[in-house]
Protein backbone atom coordinates (compact mmCIF):
# COMPACT_ATOMS: atom_id res chain seq x y z
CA UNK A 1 13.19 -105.55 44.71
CA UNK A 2 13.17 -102.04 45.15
CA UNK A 3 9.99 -99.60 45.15
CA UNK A 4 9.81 -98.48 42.08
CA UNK A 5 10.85 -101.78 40.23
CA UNK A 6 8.03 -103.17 42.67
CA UNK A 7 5.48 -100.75 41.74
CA UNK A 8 6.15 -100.88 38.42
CA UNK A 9 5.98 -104.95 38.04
CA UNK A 10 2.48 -104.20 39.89
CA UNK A 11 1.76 -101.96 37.02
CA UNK A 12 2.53 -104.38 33.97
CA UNK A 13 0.65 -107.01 36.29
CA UNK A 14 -2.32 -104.83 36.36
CA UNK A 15 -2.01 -104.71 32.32
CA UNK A 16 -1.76 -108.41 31.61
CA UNK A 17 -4.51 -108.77 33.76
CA UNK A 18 -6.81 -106.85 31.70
CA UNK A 19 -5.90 -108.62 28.43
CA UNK A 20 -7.91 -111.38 30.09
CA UNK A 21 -11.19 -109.22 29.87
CA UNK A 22 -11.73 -109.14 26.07
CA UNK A 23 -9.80 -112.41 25.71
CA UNK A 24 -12.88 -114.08 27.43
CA UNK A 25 -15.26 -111.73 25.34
CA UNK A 26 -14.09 -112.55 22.02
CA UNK A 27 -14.26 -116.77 23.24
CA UNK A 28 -18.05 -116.05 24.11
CA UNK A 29 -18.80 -113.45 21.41
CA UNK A 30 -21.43 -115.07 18.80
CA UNK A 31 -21.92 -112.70 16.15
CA UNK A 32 -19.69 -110.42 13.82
CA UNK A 33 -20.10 -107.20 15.04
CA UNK A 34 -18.98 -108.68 18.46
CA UNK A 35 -16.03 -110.31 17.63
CA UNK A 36 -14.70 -107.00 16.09
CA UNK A 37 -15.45 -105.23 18.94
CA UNK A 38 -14.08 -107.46 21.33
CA UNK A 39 -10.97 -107.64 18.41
CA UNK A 40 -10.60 -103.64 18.51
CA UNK A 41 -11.03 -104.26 22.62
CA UNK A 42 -8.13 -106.56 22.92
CA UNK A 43 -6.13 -104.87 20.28
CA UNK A 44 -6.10 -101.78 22.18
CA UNK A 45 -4.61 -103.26 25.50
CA UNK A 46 -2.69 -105.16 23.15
CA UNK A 47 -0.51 -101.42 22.15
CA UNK A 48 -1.06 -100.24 25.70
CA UNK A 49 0.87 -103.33 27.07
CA UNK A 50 3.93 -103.21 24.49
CA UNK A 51 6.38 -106.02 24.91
CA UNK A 52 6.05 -109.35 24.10
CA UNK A 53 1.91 -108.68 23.99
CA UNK A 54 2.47 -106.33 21.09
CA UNK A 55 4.86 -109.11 19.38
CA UNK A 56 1.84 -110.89 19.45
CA UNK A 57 -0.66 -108.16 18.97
CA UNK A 58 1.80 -107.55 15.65
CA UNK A 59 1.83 -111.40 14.45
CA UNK A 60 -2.12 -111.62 15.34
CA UNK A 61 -2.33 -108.36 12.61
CA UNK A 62 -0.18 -110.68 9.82
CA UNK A 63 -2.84 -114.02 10.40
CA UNK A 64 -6.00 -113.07 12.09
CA UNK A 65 -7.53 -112.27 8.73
CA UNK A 66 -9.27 -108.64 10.25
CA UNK A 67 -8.34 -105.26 10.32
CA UNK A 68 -8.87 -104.22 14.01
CA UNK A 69 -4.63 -105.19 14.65
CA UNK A 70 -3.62 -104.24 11.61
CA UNK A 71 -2.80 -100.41 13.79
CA UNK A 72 -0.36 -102.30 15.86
CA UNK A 73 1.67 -102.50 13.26
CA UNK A 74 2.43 -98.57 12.39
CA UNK A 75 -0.26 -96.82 14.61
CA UNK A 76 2.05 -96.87 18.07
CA UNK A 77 2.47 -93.44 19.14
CA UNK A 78 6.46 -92.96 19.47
CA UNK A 79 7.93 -91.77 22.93
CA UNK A 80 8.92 -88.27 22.81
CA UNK A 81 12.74 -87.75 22.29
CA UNK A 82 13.33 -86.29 25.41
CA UNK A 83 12.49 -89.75 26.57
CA UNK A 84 14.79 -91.43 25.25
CA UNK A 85 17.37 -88.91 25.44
CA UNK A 86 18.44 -90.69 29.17
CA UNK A 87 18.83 -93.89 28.07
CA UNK A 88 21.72 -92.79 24.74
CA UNK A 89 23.37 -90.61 26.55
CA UNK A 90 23.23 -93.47 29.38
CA UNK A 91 24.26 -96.20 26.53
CA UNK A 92 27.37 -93.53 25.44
CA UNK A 93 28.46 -92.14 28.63
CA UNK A 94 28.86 -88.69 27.00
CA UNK A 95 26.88 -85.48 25.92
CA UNK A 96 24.06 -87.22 22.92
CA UNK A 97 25.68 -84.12 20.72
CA UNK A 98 29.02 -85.74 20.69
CA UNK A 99 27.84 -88.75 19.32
CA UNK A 100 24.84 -87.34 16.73
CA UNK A 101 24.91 -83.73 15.18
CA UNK A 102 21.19 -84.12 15.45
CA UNK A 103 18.29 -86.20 16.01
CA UNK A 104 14.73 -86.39 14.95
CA UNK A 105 11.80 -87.06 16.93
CA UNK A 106 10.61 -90.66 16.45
CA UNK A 107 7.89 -91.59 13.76
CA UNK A 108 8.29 -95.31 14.01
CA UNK A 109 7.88 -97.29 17.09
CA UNK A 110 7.13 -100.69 17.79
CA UNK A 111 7.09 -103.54 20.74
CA UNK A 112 10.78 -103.05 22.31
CA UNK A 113 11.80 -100.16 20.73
CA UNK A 114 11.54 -96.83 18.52
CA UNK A 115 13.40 -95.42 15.41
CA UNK A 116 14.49 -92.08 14.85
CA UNK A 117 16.14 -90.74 11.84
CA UNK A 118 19.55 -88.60 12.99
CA UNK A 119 23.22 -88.17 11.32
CA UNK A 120 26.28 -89.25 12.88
CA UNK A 121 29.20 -86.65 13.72
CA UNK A 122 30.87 -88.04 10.60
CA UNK A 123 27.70 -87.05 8.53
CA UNK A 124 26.34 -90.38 8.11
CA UNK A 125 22.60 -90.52 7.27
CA UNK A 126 21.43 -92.90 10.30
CA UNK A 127 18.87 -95.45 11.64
CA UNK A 128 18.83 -95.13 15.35
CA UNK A 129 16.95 -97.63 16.90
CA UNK A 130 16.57 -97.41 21.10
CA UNK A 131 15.36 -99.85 22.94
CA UNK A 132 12.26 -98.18 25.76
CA UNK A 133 13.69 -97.77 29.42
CA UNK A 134 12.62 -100.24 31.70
CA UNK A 135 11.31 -102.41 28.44
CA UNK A 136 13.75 -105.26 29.72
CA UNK A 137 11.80 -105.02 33.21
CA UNK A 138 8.56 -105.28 31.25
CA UNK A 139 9.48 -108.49 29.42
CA UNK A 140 10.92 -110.04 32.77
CA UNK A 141 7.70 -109.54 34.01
CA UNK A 142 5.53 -110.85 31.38
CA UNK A 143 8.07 -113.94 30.88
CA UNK A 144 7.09 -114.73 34.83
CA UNK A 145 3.29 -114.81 34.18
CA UNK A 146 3.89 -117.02 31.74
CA UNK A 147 6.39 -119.13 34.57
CA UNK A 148 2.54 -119.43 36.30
CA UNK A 149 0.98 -121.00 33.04
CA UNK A 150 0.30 -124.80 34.58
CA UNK A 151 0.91 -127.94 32.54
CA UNK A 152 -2.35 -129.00 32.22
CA UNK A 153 -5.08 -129.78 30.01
CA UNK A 154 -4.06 -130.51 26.33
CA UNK A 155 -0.59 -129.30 27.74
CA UNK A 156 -0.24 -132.66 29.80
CA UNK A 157 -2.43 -135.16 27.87
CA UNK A 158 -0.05 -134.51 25.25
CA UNK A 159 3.39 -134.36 27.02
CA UNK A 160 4.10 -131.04 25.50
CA UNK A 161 7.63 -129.74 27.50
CA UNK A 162 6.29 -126.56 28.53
CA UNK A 163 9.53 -125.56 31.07
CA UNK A 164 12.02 -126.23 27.81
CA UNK A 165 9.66 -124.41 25.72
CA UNK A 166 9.22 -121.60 28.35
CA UNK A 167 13.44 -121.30 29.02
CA UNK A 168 13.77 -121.13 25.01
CA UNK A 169 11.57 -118.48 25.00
CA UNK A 170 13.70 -116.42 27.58
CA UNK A 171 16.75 -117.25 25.74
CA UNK A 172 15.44 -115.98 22.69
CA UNK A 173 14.07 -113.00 23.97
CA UNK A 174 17.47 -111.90 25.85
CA UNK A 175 18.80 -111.84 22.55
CA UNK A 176 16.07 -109.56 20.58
CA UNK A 177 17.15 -107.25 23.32
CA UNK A 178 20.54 -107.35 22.36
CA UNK A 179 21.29 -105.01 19.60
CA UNK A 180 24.71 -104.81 20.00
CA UNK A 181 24.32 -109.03 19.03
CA UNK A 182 21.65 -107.95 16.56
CA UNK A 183 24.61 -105.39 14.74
CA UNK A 184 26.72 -108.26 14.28
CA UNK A 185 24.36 -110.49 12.95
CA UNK A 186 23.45 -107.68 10.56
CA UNK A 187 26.59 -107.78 9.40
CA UNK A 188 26.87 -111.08 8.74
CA UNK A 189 23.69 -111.19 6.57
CA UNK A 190 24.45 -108.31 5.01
CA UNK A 191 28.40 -109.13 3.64
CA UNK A 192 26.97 -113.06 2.85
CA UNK A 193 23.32 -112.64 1.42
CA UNK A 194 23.34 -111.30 -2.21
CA UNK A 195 19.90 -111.16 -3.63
CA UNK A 196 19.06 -108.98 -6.47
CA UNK A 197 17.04 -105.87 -5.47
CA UNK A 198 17.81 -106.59 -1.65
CA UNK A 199 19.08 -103.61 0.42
CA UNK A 200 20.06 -104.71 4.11
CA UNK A 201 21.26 -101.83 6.11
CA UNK A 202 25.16 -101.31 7.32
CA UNK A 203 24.95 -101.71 10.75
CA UNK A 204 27.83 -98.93 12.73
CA UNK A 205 29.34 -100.94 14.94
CA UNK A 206 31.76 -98.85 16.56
CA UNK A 207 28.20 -96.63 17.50
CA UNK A 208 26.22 -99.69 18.14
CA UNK A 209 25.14 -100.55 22.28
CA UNK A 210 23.39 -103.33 24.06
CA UNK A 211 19.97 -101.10 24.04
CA UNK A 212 21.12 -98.72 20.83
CA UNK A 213 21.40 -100.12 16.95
CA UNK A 214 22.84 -97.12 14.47
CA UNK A 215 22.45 -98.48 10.60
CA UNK A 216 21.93 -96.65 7.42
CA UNK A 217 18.87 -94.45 6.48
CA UNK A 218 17.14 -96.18 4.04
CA UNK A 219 13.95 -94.29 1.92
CA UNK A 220 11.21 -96.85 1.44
CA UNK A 221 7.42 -97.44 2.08
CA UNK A 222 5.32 -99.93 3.98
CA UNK A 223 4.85 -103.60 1.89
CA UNK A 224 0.96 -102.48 2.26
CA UNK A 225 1.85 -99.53 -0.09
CA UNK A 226 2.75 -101.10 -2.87
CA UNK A 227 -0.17 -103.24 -3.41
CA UNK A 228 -1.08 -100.05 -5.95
CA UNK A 229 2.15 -100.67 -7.62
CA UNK A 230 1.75 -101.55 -11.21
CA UNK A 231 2.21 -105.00 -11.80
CA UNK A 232 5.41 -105.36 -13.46
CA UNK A 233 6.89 -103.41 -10.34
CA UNK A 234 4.60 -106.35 -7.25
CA UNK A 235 6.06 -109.20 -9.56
CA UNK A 236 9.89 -107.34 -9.13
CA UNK A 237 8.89 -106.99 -5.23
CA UNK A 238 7.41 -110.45 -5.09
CA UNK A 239 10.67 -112.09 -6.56
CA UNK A 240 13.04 -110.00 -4.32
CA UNK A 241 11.21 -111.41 -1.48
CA UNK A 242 10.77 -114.86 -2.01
CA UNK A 243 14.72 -114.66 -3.19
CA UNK A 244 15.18 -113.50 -0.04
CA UNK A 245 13.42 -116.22 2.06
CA UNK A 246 15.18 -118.97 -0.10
CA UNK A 247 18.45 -117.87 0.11
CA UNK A 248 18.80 -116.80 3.37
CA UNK A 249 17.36 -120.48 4.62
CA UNK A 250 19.20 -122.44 2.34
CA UNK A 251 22.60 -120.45 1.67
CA UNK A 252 22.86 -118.70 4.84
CA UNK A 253 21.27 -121.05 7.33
CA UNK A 254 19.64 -118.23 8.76
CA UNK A 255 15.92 -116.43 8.46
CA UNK A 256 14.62 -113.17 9.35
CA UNK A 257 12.71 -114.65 12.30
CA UNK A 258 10.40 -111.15 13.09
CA UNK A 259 8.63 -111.00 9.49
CA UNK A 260 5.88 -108.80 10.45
CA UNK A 261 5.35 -106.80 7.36
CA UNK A 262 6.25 -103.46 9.99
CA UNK A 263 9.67 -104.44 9.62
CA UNK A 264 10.03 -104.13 5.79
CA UNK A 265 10.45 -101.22 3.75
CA UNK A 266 10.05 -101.23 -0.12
CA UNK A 267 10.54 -99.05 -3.05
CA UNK A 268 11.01 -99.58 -6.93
């Protein structure tokens, strides 16, 4: 391993590390007003850490039943473009103008990745979601603490295959790294899932990469915004989205597996 790979596994070692602190806070705290500070605690470290401790940061906001996560969700503060600059032009091989006649600054980021809004040279209104340098590092090294986790305790009374359950894991999160896979699949659901008042992005292939995903702009707002909709218009959302979920599990064979309500957009 070289230096800087070394140093920085050190550095995300450091971080999981400290996830332990409020972890054992919240197990011991006894009142309220603890328990949301140690929440607010862990949910901080939580954003700081990013990866796969945001996923769950993210999924902890959707069932935890309190507000201190739900800022994990559309609170991360976005990389600055030139940032991510290195890593498109590193994806394309060429000049980032030859591919995009521009590109705005991010205002959506979450665990592996950010969004910016840009147009392609063929003046296609675009998506472009880039996955963060050294992000793949970062979830190698998390998915080795969790190589550590022993099979003991309820974990061995109960014969529970943690090494399967561990190798799945990786599998699955090679692939959410793939966008290039993640285009096709796209694709797929998009041309084969027909719900009424669904709108999946087209996915640009031909601009897609292993760490880049180009699809359409679509306008919306966050599923928490619409809980002021008027009725008629929730019961219109409500259908749309339980549509969704049944027809994609039972006519496509396949589910949007990340349903953190960051990665929907609505409008009427």
């Amino acid at each position: 391993m070289k230096l800087g790979s070394a140093l920085r596994a050190l550095r995300r070692l450091g971080i999981l590390l400290r996830l332990a602190w409020p972890g054992r806070a919240l197990a011991r705290s006894r009142g309220e007003e603890d328990r949301a500070l140690a929440h607010r605690a862990l949910s901080d470290l939580l954003g700081q850490a990013g990866g796969i401790s945001l996923k769950v940061g993210q999924t902890m906001a959707s069932t935890s039943g309190t507000r201190e996560f739900d800022s994990l969700i559309d609170g991360i503060e976005p990389r600055p473009l030139f940032e991510m600059r290195p890593v498109l032009e590193q994806a394309y091989g060429v000049q980032l103008d030859t591919v995009f006649t521009h590109l705005d600054k991010s205002a959506a980021a979450a665990s592996l990745s950010q969004v910016h809004r840009g147009q392609l040279a063929d003046g296609s209104e675009v998506a472009v979601k880039v996955r963060y340098p050294e992000i793949h590092t970062a979830v190698e090294m998390e998915l080795r603490v969790a190589g550590l986790t022993p099979g003991v305790g309820a974990v061995k009374r109960f014969g529970f295959d943690l090494g399967s359950h561990k190798r799945l894991f990786k599998r699955n999160m090679d692939r959410e790294l793939d966008y290039l896979s993640e285009a096709h699949h796209q694709q797929r659901f998009r041309s084969q899932l027909e719900v009424p008042g669904l709108a999946v992005p087209r996915a640009f292939l031909a601009a897609c990469r292993k760490q880049v995903l180009v699809q359409s702009w679509e306008d919306g707002v966050r599923l928490a915004d619409a809980a002021s909709w008027p009725k008629r218009d929730r019961l219109a959302l409500a259908r749309t989205l339980m549509s969704t979920l049944f027809a994609s599990f039972f006519v496509l064979g396949e589910i949007h597996a990340d349903p953190n309500p960051g990665n929907y957009f609505v409008r009427r």
